[in-house]
PDB file of N, CA and C in Angstrom:
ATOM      1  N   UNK A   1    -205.738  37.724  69.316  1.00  0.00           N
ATOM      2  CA  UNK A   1    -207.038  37.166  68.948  1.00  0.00           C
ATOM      3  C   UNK A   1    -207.085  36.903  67.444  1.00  0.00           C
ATOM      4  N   UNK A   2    -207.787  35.666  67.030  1.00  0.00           N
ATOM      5  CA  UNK A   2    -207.993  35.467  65.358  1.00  0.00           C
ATOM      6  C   UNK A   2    -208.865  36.510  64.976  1.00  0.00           C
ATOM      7  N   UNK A   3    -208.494  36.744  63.337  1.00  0.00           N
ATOM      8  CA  UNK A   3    -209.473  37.499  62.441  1.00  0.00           C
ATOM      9  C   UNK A   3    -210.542  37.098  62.645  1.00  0.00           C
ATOM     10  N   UNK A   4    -210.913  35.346  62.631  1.00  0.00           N
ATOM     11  CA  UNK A   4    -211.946  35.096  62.426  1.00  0.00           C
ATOM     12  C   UNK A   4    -212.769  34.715  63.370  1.00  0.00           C
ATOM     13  N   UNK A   5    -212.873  35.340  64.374  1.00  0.00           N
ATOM     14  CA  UNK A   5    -213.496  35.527  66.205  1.00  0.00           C
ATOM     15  C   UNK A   5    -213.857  36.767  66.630  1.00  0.00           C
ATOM     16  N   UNK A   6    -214.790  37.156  67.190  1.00  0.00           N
ATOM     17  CA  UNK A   6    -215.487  37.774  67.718  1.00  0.00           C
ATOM     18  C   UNK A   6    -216.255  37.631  68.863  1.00  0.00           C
ATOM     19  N   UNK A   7    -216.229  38.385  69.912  1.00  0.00           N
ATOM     20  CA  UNK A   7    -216.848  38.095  71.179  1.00  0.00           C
ATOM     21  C   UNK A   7    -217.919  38.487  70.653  1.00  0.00           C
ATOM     22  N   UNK A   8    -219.331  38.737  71.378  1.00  0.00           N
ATOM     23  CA  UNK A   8    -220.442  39.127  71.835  1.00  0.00           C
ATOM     24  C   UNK A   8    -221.326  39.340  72.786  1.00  0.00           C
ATOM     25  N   UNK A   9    -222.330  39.932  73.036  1.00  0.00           N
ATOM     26  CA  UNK A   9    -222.561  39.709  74.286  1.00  0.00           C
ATOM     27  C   UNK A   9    -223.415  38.297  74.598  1.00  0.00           C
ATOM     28  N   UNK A  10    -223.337  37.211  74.968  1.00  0.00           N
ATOM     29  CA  UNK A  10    -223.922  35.913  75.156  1.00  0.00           C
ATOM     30  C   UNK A  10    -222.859  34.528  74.439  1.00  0.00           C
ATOM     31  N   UNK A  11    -221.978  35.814  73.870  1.00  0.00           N
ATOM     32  CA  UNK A  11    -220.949  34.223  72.796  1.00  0.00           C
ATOM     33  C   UNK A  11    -220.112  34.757  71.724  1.00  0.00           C
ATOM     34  N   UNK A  12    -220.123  34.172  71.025  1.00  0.00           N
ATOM     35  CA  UNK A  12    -219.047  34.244  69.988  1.00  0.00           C
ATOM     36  C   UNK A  12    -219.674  33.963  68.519  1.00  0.00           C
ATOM     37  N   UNK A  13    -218.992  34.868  67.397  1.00  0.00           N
ATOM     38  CA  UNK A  13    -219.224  35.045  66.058  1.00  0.00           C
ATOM     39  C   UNK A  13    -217.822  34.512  65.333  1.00  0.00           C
ATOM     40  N   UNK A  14    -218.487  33.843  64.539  1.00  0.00           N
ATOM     41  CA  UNK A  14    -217.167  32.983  63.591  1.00  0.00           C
ATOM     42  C   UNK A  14    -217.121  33.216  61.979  1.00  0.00           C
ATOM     43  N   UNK A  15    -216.191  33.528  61.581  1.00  0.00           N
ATOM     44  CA  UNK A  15    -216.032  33.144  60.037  1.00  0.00           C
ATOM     45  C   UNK A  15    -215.629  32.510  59.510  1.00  0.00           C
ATOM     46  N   UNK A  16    -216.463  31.872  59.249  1.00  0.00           N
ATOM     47  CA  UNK A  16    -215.944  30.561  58.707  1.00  0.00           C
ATOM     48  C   UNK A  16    -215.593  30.225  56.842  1.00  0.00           C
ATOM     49  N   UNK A  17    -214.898  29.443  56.755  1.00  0.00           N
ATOM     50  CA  UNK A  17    -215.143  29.270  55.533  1.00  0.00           C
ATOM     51  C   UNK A  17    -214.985  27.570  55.303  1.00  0.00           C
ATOM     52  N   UNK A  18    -216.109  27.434  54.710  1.00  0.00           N
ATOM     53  CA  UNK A  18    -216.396  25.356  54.844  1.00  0.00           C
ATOM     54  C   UNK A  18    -216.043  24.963  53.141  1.00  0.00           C
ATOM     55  N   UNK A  19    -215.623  23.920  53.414  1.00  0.00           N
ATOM     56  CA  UNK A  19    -214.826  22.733  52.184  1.00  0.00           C
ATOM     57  C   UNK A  19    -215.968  21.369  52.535  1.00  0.00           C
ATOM     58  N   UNK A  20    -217.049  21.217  51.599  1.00  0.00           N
ATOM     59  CA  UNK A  20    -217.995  20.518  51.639  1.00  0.00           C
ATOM     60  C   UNK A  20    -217.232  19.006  50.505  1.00  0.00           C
ATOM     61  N   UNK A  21    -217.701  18.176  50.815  1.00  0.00           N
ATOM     62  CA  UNK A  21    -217.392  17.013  50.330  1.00  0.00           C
ATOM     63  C   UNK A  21    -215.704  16.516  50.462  1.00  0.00           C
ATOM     64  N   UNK A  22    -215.489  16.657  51.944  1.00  0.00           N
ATOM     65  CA  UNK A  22    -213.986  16.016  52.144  1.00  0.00           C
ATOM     66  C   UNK A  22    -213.601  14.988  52.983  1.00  0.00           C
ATOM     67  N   UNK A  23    -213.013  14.430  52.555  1.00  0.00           N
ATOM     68  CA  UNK A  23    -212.277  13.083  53.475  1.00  0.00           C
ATOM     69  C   UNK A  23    -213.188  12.816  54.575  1.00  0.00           C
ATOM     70  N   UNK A  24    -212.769  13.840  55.187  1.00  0.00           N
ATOM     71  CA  UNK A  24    -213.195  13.724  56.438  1.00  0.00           C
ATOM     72  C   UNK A  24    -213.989  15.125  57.129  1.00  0.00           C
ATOM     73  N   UNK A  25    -214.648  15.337  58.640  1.00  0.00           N
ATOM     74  CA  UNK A  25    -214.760  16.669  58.889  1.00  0.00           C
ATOM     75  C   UNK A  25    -213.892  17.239  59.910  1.00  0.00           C
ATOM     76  N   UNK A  26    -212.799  18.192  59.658  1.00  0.00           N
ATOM     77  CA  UNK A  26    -211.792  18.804  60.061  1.00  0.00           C
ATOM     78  C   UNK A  26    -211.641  20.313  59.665  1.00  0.00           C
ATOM     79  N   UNK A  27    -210.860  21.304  61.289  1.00  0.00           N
ATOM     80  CA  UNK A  27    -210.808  22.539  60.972  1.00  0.00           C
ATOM     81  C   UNK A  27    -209.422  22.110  60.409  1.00  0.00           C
ATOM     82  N   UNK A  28    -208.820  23.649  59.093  1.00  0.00           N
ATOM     83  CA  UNK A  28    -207.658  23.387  58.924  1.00  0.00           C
ATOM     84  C   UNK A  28    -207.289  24.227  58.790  1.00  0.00           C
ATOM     85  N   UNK A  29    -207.161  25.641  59.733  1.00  0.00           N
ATOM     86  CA  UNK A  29    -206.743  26.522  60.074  1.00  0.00           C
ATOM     87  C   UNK A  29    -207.337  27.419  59.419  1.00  0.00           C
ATOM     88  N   UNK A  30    -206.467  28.558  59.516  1.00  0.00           N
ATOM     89  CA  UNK A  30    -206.833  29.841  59.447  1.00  0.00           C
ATOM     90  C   UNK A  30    -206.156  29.613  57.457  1.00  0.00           C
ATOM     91  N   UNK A  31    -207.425  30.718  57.078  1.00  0.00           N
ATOM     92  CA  UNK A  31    -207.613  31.118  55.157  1.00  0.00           C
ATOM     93  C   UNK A  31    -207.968  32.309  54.844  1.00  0.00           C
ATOM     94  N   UNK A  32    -207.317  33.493  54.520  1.00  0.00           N
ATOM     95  CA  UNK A  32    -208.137  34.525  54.109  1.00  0.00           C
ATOM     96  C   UNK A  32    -208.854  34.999  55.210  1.00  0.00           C
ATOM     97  N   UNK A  33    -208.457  35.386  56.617  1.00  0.00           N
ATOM     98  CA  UNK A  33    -209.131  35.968  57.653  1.00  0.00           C
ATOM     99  C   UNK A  33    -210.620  34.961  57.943  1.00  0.00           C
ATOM    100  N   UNK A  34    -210.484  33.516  57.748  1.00  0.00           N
ATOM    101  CA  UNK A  34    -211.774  33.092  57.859  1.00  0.00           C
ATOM    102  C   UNK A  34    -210.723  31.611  58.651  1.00  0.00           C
ATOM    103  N   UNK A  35    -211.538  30.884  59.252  1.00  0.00           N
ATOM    104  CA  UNK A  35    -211.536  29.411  59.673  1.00  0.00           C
ATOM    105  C   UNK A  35    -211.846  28.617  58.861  1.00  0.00           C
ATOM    106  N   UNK A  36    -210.936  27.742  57.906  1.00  0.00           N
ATOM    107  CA  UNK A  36    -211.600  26.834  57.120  1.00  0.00           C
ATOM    108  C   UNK A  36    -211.464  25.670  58.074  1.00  0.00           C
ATOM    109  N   UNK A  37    -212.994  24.973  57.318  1.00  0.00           N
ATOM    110  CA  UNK A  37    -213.523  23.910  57.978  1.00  0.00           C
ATOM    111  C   UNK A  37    -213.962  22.739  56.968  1.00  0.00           C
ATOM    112  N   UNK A  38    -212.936  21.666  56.976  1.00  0.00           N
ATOM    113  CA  UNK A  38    -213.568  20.693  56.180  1.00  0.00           C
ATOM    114  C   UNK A  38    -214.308  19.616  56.617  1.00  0.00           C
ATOM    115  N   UNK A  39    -216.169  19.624  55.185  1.00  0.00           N
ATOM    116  CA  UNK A  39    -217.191  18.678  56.020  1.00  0.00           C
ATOM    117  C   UNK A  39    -217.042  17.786  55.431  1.00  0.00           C
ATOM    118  N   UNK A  40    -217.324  16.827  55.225  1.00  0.00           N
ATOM    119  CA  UNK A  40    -217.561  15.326  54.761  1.00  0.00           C
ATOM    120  C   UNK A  40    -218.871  15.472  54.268  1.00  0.00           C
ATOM    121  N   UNK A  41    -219.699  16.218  54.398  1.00  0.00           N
ATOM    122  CA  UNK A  41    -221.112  16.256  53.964  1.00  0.00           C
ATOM    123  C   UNK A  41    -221.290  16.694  52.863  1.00  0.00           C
ATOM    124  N   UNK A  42    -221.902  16.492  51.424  1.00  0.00           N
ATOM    125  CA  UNK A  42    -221.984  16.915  50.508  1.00  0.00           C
ATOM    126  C   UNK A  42    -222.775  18.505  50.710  1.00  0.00           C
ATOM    127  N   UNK A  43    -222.547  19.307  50.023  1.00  0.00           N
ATOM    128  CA  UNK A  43    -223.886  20.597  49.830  1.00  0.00           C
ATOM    129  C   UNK A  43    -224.976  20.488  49.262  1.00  0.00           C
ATOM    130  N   UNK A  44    -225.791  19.631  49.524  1.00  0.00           N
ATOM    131  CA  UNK A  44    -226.785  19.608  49.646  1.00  0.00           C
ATOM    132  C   UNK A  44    -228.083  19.042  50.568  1.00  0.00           C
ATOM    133  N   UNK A  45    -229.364  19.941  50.179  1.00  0.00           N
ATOM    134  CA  UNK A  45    -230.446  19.662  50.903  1.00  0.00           C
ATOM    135  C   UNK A  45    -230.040  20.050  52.477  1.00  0.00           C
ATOM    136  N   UNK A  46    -229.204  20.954  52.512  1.00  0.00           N
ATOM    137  CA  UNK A  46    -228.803  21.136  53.706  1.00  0.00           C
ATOM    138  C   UNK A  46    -228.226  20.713  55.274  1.00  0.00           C
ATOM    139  N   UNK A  47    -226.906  19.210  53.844  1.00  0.00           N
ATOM    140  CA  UNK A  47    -226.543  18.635  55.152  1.00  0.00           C
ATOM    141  C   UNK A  47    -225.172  18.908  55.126  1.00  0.00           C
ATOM    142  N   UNK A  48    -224.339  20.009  54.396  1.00  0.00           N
ATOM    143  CA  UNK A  48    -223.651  20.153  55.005  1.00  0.00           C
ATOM    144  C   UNK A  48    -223.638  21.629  56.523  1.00  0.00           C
ATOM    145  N   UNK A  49    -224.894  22.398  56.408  1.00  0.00           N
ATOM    146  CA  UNK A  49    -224.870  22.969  57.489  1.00  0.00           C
ATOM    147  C   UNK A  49    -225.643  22.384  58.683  1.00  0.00           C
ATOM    148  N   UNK A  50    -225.769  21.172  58.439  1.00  0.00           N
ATOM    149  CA  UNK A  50    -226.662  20.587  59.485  1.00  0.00           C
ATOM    150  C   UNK A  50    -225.062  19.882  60.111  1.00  0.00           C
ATOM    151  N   UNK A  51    -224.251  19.462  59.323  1.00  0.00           N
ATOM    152  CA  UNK A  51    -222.763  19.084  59.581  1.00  0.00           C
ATOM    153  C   UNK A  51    -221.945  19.870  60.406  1.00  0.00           C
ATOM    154  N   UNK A  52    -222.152  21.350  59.443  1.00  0.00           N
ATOM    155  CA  UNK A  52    -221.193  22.038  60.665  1.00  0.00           C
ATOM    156  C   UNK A  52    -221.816  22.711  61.864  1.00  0.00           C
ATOM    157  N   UNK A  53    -223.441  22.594  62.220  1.00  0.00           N
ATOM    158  CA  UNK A  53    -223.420  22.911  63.189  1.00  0.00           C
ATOM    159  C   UNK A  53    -223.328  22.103  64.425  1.00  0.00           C
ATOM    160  N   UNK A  54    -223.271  20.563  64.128  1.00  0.00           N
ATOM    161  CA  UNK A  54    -222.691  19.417  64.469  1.00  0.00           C
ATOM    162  C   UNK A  54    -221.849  19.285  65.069  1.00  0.00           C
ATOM    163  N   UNK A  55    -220.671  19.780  64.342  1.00  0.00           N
ATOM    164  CA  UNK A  55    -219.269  19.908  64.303  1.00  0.00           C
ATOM    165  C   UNK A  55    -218.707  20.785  65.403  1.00  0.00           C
ATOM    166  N   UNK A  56    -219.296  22.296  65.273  1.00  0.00           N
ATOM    167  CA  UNK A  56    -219.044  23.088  66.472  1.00  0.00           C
ATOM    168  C   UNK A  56    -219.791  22.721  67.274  1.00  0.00           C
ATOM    169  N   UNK A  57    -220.834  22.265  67.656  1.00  0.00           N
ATOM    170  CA  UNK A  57    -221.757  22.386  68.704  1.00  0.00           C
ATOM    171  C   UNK A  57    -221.129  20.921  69.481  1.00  0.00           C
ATOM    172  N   UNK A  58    -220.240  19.990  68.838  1.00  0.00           N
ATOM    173  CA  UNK A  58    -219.341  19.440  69.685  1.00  0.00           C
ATOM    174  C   UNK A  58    -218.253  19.600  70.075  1.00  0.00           C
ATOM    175  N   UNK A  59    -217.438  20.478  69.041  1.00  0.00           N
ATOM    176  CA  UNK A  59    -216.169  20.922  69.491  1.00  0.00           C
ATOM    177  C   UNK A  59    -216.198  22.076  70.785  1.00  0.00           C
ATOM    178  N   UNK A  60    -217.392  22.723  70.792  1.00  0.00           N
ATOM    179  CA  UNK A  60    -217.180  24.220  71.713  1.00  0.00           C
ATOM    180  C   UNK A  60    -217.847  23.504  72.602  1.00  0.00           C
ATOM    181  N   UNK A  61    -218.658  21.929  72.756  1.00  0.00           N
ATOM    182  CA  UNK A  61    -219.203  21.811  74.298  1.00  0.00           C
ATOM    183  C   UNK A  61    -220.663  22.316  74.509  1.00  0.00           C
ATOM    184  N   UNK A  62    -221.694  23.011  73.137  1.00  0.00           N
ATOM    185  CA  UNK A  62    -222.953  23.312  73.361  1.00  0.00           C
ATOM    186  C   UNK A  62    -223.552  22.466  72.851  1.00  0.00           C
ATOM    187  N   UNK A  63    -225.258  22.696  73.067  1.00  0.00           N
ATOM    188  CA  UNK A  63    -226.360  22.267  72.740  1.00  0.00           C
ATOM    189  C   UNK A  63    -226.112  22.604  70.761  1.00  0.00           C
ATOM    190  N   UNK A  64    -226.570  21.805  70.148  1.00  0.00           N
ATOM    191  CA  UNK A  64    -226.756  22.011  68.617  1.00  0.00           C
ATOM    192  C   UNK A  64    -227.624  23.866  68.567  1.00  0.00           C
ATOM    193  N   UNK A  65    -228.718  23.522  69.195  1.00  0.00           N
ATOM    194  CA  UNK A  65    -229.454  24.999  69.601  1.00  0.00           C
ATOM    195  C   UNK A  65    -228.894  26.315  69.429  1.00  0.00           C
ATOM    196  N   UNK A  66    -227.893  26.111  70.312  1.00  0.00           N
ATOM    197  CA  UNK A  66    -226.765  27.376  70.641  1.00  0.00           C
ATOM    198  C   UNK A  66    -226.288  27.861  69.007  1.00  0.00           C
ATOM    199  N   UNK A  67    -225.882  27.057  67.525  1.00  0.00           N
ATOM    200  CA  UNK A  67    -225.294  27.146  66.929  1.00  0.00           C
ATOM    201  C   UNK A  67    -226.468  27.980  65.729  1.00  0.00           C
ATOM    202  N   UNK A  68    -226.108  28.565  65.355  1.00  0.00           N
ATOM    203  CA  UNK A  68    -226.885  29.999  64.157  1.00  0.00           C
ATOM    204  C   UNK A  68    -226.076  29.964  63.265  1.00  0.00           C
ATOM    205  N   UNK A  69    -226.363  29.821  61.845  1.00  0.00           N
ATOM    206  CA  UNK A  69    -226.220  30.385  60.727  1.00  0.00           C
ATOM    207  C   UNK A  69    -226.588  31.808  60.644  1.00  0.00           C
ATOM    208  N   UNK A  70    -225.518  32.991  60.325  1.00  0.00           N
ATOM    209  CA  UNK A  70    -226.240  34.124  60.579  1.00  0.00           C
ATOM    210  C   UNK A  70    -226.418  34.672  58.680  1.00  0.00           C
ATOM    211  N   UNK A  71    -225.232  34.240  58.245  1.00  0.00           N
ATOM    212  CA  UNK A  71    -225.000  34.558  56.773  1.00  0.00           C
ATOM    213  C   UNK A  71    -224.647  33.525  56.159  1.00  0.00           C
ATOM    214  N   UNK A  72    -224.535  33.588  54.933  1.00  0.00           N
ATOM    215  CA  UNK A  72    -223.833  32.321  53.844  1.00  0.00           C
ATOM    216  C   UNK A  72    -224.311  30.925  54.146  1.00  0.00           C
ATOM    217  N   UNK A  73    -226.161  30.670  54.408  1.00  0.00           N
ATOM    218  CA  UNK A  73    -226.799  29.725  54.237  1.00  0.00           C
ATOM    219  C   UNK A  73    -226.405  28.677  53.092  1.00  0.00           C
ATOM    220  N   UNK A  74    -226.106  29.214  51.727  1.00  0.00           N
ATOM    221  CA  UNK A  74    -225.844  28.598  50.532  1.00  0.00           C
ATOM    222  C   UNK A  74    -224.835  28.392  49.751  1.00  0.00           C
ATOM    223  N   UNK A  75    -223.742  29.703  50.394  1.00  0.00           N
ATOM    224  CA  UNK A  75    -222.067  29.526  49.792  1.00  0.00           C
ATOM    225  C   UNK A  75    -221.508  29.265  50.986  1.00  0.00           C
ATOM    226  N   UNK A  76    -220.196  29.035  50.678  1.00  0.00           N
ATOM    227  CA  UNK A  76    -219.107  28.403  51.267  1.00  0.00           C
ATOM    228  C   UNK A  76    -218.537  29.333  52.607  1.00  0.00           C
ATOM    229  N   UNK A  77    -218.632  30.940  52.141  1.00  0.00           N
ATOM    230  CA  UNK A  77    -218.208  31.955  53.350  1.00  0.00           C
ATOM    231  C   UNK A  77    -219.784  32.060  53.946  1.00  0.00           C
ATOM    232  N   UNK A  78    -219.057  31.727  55.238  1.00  0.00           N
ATOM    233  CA  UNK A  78    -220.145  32.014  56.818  1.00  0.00           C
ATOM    234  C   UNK A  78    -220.222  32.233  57.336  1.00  0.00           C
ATOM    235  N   UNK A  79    -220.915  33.280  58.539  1.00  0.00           N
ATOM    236  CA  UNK A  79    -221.227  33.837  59.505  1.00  0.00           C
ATOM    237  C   UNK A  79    -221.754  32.963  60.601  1.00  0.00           C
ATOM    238  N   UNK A  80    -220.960  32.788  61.681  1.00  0.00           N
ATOM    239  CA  UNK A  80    -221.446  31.400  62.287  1.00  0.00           C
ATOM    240  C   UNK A  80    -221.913  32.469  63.724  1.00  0.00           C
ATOM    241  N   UNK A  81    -223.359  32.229  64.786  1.00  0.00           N
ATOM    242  CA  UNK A  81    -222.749  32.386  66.219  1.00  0.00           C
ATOM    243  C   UNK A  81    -223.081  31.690  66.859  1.00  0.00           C
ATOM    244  N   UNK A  82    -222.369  31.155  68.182  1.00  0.00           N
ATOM    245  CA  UNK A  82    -222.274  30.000  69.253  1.00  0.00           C
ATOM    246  C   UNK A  82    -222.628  30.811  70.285  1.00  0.00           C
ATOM    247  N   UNK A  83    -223.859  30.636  70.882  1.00  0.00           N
ATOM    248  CA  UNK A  83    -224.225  31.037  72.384  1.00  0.00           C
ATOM    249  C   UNK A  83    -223.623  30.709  73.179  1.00  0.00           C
ATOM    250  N   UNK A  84    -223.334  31.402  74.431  1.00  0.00           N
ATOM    251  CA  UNK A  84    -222.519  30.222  75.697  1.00  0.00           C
ATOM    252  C   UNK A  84    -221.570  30.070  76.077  1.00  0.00           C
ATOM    253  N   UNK A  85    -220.389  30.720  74.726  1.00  0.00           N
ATOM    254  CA  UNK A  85    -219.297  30.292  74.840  1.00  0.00           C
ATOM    255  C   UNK A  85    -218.115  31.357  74.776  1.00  0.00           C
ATOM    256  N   UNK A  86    -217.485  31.468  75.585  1.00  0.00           N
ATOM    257  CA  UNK A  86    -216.101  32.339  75.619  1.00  0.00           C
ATOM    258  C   UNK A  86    -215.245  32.375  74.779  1.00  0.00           C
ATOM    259  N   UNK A  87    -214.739  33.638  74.719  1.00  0.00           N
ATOM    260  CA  UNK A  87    -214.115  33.862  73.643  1.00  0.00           C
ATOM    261  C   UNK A  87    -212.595  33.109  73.616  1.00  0.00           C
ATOM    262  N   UNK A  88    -212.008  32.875  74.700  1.00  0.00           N
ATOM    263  CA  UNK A  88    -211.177  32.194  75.068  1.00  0.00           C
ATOM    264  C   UNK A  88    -211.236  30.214  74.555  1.00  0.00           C
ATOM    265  N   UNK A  89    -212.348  30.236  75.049  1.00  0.00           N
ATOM    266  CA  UNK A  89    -213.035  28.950  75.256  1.00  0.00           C
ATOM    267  C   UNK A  89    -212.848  28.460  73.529  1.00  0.00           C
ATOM    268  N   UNK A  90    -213.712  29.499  72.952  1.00  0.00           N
ATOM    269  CA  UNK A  90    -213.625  29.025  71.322  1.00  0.00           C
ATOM    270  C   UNK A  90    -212.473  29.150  70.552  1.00  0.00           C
ATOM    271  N   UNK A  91    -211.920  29.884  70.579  1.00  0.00           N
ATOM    272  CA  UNK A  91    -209.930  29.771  69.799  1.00  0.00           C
ATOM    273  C   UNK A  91    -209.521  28.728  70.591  1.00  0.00           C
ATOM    274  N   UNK A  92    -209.517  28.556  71.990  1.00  0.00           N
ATOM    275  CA  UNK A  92    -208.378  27.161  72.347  1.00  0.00           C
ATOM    276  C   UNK A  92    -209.031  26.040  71.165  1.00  0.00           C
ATOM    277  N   UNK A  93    -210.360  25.794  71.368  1.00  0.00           N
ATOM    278  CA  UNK A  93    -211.146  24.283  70.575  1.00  0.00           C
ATOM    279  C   UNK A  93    -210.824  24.214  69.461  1.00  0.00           C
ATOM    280  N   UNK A  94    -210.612  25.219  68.744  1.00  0.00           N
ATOM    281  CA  UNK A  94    -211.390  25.545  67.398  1.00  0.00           C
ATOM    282  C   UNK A  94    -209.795  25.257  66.753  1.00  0.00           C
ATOM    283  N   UNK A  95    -208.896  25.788  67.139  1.00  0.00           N
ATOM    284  CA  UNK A  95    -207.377  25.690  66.359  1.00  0.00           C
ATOM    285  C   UNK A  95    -206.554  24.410  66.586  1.00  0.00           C
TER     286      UNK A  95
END
């Protein structure tokens, strides 16, 4: 299992760590026990977490809903959780 995964009971907890203003939006593996994730969205006014919950909430197959900011609203390290989704389910997508 990755560092940066966690089951729960209803889903899965992520650590993420996001690269705001890039090329494109792409995971690019595993950094420092975290998932880096590069957005295309600048940091601000809050579109690059409106980006990555975008991002997972299409890659894992949920509703945008499902996707929580739990920590790191404003820096780069994040506490992500996805309702819904198996723990299995989210490492195959996500890597």
């Amino acid at each position: 299992m990755a560092a940066w995964l966690r089951e729960e009971p209803g889903g899965v907890v992520l650590e993420l760590l996001v690269q705001p203003r890039a090329s494109r939006t792409r995971v690019l593996g595993e950094h420092d026990g975290r998932l880096k994730i590069a957005l295309a969205a600048p940091p601000v006014d809050g579109e690059a977490n409106a980006a990555l919950v975008e991002f997972l909430a299409g890659a894992l197959g949920v509703r945008k809903a499902a996707v929580s900011i739990l920590r790191g609203e404003a820096g780069r390290r994040k506490t992500v959780r996805v309702a819904g989704v198996a723990l299995a389910v989210a490492e195959t997508a996500l890597r």
